[in-house]
PDB file of N, CA and C in Angstrom:
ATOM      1  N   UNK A   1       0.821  -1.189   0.000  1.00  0.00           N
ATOM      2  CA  UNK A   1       0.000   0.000   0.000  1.00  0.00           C
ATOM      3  C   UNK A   1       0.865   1.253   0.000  1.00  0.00           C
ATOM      4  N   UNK A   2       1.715   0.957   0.907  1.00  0.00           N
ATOM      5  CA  UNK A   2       2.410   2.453   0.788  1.00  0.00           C
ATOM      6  C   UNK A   2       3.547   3.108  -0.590  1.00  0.00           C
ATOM      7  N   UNK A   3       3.521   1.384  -1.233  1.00  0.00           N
ATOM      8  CA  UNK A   3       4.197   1.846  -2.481  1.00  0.00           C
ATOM      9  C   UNK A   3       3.143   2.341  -3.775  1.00  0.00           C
ATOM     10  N   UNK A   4       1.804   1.972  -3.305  1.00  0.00           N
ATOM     11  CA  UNK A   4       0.960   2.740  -4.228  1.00  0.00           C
ATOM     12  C   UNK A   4       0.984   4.101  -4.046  1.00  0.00           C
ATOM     13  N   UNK A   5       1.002   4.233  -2.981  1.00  0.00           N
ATOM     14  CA  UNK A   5       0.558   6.050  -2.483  1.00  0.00           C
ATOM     15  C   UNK A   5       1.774   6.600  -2.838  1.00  0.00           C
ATOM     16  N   UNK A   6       3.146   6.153  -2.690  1.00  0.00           N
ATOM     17  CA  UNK A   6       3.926   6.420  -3.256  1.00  0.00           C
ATOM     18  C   UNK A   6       3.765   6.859  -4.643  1.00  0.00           C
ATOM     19  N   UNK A   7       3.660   6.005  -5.557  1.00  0.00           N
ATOM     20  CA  UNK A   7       3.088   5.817  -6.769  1.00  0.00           C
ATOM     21  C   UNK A   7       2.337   7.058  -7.345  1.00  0.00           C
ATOM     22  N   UNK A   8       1.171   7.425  -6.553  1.00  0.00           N
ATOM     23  CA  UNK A   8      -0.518   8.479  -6.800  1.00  0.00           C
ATOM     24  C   UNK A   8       0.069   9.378  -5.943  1.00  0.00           C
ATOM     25  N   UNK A   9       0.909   9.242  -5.582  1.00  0.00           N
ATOM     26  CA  UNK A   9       1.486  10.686  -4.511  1.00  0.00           C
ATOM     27  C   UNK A   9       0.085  11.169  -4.222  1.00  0.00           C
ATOM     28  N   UNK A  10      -0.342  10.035  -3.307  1.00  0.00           N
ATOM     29  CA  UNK A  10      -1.559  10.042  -2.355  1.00  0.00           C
ATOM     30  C   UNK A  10      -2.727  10.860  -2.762  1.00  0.00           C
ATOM     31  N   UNK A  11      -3.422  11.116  -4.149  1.00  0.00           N
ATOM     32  CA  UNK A  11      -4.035  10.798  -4.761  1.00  0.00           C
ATOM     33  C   UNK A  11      -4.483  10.213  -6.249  1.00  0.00           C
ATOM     34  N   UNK A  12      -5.679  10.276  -6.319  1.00  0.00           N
ATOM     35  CA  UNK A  12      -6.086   9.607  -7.509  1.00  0.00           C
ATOM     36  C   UNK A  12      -7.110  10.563  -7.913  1.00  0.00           C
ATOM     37  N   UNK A  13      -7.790  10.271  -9.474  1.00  0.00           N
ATOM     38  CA  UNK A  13      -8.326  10.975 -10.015  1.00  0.00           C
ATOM     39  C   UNK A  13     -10.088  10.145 -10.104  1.00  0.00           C
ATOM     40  N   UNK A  14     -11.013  10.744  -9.687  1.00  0.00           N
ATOM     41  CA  UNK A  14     -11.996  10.454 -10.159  1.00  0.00           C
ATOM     42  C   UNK A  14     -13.479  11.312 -10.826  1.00  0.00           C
ATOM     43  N   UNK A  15     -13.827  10.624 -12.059  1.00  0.00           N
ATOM     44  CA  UNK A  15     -14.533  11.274 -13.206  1.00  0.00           C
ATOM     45  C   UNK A  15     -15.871  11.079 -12.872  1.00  0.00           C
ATOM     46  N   UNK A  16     -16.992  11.923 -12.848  1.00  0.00           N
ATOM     47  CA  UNK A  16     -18.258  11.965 -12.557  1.00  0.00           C
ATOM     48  C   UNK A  16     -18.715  11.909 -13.526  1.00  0.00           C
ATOM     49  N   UNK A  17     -20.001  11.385 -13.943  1.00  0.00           N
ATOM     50  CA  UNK A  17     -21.026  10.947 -14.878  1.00  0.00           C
ATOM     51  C   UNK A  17     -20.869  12.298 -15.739  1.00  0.00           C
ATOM     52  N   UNK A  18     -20.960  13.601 -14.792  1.00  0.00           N
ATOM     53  CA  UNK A  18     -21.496  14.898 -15.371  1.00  0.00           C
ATOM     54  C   UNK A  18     -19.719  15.480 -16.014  1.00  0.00           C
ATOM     55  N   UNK A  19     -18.717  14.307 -16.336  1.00  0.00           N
ATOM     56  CA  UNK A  19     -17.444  14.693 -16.637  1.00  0.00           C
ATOM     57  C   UNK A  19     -16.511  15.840 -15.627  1.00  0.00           C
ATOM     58  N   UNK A  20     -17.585  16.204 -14.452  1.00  0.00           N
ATOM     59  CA  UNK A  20     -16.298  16.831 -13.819  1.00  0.00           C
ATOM     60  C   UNK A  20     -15.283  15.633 -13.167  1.00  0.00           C
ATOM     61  N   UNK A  21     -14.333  16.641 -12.607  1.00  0.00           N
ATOM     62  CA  UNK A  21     -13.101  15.625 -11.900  1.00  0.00           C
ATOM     63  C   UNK A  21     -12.554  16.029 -10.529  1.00  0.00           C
ATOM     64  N   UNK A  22     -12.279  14.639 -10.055  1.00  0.00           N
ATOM     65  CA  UNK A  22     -12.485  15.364  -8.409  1.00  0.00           C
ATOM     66  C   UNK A  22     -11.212  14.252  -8.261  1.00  0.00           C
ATOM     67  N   UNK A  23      -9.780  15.407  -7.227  1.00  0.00           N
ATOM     68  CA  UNK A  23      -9.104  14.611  -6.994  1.00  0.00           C
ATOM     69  C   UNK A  23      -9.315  13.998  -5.175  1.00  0.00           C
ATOM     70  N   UNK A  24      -8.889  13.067  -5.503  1.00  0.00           N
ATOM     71  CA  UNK A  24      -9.597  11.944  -4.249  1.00  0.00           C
ATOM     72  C   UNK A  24      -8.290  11.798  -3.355  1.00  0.00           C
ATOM     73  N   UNK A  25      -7.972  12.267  -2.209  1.00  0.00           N
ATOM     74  CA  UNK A  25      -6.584  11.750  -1.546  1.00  0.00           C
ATOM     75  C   UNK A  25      -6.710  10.241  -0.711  1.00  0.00           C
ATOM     76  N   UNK A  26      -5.852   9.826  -1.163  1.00  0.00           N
ATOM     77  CA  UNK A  26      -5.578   8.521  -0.751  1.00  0.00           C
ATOM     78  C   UNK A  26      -4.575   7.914   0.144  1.00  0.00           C
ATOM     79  N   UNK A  27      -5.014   7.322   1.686  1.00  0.00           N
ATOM     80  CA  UNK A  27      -4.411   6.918   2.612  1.00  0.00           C
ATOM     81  C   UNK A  27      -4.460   5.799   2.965  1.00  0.00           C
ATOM     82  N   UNK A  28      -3.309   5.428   4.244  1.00  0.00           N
ATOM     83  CA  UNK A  28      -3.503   3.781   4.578  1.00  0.00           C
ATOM     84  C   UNK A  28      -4.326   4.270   6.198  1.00  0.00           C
ATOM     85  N   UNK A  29      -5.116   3.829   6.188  1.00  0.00           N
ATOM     86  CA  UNK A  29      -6.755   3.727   7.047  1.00  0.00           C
ATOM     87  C   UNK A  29      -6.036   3.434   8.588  1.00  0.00           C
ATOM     88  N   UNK A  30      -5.895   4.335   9.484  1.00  0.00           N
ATOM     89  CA  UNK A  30      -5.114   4.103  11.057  1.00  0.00           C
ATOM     90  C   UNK A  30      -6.216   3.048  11.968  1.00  0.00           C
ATOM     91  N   UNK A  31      -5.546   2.912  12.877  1.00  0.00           N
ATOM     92  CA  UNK A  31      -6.296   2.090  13.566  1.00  0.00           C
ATOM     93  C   UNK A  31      -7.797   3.092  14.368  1.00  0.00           C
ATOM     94  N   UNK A  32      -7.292   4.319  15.372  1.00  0.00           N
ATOM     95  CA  UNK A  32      -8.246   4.856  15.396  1.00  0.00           C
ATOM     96  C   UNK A  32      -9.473   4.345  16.267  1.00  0.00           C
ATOM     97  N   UNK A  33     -10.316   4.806  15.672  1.00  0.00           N
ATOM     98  CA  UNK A  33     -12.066   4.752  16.841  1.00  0.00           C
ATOM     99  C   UNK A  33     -12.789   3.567  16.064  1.00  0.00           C
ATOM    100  N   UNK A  34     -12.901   2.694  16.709  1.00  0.00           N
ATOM    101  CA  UNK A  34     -14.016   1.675  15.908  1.00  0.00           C
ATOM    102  C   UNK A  34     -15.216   1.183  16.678  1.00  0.00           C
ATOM    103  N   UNK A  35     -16.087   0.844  15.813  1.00  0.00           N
ATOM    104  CA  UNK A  35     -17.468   0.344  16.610  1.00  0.00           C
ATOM    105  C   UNK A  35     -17.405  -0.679  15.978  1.00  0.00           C
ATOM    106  N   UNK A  36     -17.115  -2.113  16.692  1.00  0.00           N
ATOM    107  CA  UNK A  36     -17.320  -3.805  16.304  1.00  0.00           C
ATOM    108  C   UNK A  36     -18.591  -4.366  17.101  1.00  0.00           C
ATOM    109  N   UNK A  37     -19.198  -5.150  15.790  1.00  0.00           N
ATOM    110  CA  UNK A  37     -20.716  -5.347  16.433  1.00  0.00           C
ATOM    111  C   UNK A  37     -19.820  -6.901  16.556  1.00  0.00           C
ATOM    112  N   UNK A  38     -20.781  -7.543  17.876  1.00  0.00           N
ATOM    113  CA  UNK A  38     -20.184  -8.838  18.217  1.00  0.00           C
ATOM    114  C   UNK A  38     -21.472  -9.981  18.129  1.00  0.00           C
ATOM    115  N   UNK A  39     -21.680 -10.852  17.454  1.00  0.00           N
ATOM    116  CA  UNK A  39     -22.510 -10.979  17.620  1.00  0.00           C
ATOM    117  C   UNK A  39     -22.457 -13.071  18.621  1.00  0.00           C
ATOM    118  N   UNK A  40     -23.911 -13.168  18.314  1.00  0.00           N
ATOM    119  CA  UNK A  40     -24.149 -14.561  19.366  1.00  0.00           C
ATOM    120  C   UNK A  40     -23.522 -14.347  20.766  1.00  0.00           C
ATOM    121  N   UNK A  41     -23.784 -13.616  21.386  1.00  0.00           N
ATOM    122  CA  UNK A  41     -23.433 -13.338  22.945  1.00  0.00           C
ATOM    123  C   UNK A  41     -24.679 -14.054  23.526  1.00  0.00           C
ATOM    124  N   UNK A  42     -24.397 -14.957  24.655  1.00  0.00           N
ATOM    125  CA  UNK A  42     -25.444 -14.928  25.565  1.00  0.00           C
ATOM    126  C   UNK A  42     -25.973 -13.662  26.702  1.00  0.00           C
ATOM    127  N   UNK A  43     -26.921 -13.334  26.806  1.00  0.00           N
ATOM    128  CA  UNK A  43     -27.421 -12.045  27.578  1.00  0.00           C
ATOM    129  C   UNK A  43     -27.051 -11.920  28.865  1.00  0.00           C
ATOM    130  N   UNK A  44     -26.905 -13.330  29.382  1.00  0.00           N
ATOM    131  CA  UNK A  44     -25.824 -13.356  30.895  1.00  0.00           C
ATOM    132  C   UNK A  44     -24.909 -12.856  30.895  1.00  0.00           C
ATOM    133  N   UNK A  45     -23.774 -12.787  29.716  1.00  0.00           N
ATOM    134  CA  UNK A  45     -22.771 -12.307  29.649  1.00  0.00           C
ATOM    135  C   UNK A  45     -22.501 -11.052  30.141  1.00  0.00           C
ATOM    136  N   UNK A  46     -21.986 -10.596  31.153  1.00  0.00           N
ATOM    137  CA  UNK A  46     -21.369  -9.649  31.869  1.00  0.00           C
ATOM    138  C   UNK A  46     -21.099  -8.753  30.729  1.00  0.00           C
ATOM    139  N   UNK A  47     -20.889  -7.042  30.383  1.00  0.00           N
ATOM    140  CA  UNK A  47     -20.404  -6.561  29.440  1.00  0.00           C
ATOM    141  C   UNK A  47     -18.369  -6.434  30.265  1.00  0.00           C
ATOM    142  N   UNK A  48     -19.073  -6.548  31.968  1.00  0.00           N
ATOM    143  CA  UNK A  48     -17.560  -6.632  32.393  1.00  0.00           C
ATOM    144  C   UNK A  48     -16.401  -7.600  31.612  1.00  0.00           C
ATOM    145  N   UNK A  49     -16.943  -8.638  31.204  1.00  0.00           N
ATOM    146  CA  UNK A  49     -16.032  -9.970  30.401  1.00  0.00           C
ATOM    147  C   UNK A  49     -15.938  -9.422  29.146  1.00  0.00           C
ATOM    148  N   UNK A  50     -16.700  -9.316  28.195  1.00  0.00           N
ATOM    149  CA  UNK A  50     -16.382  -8.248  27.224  1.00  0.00           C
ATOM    150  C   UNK A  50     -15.196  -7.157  27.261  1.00  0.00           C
ATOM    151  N   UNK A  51     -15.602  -6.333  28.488  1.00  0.00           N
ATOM    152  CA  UNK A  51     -15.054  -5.043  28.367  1.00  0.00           C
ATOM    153  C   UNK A  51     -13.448  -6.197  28.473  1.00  0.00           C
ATOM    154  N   UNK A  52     -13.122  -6.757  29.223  1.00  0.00           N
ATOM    155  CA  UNK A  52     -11.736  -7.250  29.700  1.00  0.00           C
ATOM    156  C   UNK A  52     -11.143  -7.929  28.751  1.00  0.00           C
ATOM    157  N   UNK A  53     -12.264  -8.727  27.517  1.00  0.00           N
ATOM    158  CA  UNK A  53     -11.670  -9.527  26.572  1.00  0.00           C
ATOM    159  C   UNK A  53     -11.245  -8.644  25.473  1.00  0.00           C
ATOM    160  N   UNK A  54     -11.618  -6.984  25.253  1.00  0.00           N
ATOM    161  CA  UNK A  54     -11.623  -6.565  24.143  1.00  0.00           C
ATOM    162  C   UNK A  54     -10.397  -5.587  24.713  1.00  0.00           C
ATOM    163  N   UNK A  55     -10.629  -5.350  25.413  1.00  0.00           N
ATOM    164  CA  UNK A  55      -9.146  -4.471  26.005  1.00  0.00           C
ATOM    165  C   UNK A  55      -7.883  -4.520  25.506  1.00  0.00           C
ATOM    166  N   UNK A  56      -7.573  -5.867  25.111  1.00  0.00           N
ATOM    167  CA  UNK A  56      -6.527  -6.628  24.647  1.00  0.00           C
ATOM    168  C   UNK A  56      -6.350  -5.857  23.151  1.00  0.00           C
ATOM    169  N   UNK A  57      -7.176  -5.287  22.600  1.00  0.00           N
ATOM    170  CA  UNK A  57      -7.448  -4.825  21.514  1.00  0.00           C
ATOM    171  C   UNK A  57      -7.387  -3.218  21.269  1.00  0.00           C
ATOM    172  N   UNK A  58      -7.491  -2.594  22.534  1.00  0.00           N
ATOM    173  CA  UNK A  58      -7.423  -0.885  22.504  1.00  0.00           C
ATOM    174  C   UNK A  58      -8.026  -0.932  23.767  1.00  0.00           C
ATOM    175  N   UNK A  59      -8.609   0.900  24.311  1.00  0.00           N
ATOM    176  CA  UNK A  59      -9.408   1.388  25.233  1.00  0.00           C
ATOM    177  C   UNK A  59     -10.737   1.168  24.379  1.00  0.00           C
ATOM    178  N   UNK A  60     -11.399   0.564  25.577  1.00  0.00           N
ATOM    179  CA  UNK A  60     -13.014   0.318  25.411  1.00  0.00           C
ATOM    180  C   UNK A  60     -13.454   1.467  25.796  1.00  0.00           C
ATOM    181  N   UNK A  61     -14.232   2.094  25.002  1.00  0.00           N
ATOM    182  CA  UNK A  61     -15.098   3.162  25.258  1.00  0.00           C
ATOM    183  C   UNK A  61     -16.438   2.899  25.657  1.00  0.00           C
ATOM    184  N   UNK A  62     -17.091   1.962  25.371  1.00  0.00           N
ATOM    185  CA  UNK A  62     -18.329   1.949  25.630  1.00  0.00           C
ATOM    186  C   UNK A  62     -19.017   0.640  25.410  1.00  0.00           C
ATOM    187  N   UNK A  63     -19.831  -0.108  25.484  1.00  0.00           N
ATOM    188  CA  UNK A  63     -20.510  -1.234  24.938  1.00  0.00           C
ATOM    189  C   UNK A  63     -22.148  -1.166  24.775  1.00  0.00           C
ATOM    190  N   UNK A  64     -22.780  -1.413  23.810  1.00  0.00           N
ATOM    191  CA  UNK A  64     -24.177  -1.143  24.155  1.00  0.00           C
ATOM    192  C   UNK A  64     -24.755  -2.290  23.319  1.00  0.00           C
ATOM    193  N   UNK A  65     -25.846  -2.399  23.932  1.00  0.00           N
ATOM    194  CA  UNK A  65     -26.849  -3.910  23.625  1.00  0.00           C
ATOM    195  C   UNK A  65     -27.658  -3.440  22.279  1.00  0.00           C
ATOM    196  N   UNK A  66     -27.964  -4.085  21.450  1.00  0.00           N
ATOM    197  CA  UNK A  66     -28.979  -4.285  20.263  1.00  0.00           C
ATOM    198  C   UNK A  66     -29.519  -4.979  20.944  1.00  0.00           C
ATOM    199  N   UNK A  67     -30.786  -4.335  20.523  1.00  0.00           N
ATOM    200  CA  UNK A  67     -32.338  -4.988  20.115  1.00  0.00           C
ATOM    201  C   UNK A  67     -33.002  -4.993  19.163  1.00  0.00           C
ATOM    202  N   UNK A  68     -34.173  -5.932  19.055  1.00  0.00           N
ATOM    203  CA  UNK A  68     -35.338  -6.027  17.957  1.00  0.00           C
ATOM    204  C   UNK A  68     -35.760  -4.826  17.408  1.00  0.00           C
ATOM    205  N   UNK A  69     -36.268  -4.778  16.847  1.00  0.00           N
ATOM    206  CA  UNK A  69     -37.055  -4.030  16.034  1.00  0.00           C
ATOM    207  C   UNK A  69     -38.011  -2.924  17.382  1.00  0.00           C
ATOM    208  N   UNK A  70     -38.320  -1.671  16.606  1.00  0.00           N
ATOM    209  CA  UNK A  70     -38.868  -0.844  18.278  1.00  0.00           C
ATOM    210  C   UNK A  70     -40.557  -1.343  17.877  1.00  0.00           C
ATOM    211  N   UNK A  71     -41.043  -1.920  16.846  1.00  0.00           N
ATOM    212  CA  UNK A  71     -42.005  -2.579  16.736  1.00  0.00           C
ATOM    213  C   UNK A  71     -42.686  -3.360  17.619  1.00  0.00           C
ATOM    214  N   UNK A  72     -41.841  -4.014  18.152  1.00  0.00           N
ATOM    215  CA  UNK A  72     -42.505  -4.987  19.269  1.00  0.00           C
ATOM    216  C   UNK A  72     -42.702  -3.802  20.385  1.00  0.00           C
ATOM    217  N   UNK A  73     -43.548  -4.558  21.426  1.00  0.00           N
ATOM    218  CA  UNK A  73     -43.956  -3.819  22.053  1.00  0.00           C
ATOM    219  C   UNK A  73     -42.846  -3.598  23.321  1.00  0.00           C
ATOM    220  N   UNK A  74     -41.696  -4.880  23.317  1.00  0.00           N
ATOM    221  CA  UNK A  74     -41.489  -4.234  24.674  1.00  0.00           C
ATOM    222  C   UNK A  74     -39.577  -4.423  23.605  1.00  0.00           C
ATOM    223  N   UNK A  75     -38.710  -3.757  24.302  1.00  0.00           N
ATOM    224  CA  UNK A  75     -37.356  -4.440  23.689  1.00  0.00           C
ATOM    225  C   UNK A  75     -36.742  -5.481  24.029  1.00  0.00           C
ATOM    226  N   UNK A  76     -36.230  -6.253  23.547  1.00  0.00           N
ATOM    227  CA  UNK A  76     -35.849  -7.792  22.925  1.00  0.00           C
ATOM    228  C   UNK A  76     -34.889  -7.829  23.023  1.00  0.00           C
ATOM    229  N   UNK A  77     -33.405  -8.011  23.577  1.00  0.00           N
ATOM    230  CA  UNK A  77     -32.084  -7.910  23.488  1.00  0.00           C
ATOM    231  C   UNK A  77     -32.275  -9.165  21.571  1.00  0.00           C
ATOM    232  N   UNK A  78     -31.102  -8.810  20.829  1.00  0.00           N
ATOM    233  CA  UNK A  78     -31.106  -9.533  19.582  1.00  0.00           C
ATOM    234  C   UNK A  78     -29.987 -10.420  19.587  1.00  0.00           C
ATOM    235  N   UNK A  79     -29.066 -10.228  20.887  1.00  0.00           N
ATOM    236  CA  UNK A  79     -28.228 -11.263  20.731  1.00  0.00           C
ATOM    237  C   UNK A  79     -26.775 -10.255  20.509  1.00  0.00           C
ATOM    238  N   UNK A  80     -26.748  -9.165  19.972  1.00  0.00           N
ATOM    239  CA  UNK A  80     -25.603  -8.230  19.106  1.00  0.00           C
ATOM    240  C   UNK A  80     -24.881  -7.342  20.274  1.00  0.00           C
ATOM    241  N   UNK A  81     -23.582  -7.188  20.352  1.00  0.00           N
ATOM    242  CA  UNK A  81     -23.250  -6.017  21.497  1.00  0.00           C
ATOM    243  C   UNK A  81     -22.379  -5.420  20.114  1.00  0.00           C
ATOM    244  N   UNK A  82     -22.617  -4.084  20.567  1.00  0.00           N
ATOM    245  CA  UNK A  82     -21.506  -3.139  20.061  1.00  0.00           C
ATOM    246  C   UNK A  82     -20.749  -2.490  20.894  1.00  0.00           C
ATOM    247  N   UNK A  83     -19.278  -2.709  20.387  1.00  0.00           N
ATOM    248  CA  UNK A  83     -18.105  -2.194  21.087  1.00  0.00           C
ATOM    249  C   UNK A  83     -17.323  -1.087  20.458  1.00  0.00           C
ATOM    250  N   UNK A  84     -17.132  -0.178  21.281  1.00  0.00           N
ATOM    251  CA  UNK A  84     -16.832   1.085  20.906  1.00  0.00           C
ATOM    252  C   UNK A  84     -15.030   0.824  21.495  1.00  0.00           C
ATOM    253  N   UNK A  85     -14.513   1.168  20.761  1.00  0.00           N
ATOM    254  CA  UNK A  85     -13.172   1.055  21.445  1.00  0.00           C
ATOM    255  C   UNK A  85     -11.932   1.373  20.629  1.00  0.00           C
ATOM    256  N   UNK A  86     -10.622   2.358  21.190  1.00  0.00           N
ATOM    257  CA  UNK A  86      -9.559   3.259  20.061  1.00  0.00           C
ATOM    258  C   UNK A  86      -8.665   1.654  20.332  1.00  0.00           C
ATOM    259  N   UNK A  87      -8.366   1.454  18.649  1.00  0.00           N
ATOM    260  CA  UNK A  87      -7.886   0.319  18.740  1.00  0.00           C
ATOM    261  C   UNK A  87      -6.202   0.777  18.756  1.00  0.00           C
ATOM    262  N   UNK A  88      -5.860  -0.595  19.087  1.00  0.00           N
ATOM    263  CA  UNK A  88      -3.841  -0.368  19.681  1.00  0.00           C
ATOM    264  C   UNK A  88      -3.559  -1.740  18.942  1.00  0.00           C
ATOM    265  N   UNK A  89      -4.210  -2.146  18.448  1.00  0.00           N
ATOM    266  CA  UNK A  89      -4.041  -3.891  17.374  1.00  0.00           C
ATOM    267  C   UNK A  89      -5.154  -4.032  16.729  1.00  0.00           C
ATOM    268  N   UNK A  90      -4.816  -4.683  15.347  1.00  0.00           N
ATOM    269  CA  UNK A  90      -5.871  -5.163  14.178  1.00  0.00           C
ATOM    270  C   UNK A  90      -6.718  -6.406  15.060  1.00  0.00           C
ATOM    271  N   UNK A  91      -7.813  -6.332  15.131  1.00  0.00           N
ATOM    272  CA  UNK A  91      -8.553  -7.320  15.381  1.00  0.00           C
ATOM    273  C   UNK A  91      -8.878  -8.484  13.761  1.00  0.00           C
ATOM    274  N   UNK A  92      -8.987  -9.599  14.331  1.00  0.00           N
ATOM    275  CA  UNK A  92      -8.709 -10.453  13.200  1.00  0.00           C
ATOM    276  C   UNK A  92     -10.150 -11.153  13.340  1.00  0.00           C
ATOM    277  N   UNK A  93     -11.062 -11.432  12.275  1.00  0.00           N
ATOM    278  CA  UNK A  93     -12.288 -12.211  12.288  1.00  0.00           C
ATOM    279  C   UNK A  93     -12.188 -13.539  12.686  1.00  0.00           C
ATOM    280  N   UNK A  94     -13.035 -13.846  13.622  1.00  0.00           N
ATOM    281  CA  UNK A  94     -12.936 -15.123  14.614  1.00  0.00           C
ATOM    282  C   UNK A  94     -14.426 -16.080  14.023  1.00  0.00           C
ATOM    283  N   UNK A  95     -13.957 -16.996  13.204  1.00  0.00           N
ATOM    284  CA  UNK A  95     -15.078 -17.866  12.520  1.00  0.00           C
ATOM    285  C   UNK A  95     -15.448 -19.077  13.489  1.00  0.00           C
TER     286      UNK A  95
END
């Protein structure tokens, strides 16, 4: 990557339908603030165990529960936590 940007001396050119042209700057993406949705949690699950397992990964900022649809009448946890947290390592997808 960085020998592309090298390359586009960190940008590139892109052409709109209406032929104008817009130059686009181009970077390698920092680690930064992320929100990772987690999903299949059991609802017992402490967000404390969370907060301690994701740590490993950056400062946890926050965690908050998904629910169903606001349709139903009452809210539904859906199973989903989202984790807010400035990452300090690439998290890697866990299949």
């Amino acid at each position: 990557m960085q020998g592309f940007i090298r390359t586009t001396q960190g940008q590139l050119e892109f052409h709109h339908e209406n032929d104008e042209l817009s130059l686009v700057p181009v970077d390698i993406a920092g680690l930064g603030l992320r929100r990772v949705r987690i999903a299949n949690l059991p609802a017992e699950l402490p967000d404390r165990i969370l907060r301690e397992t994701m740590s490993k990964y950056g400062t946890v900022k926050g965690i908050s529960k998904e629910s169903w649809s606001k349709a139903y009448r009452f809210p539904v946890s859906n199973g989903f936590r989202i984790v807010e947290l400035r990452l300090k390592f690439q998290i890697h997808h866990i299949w």
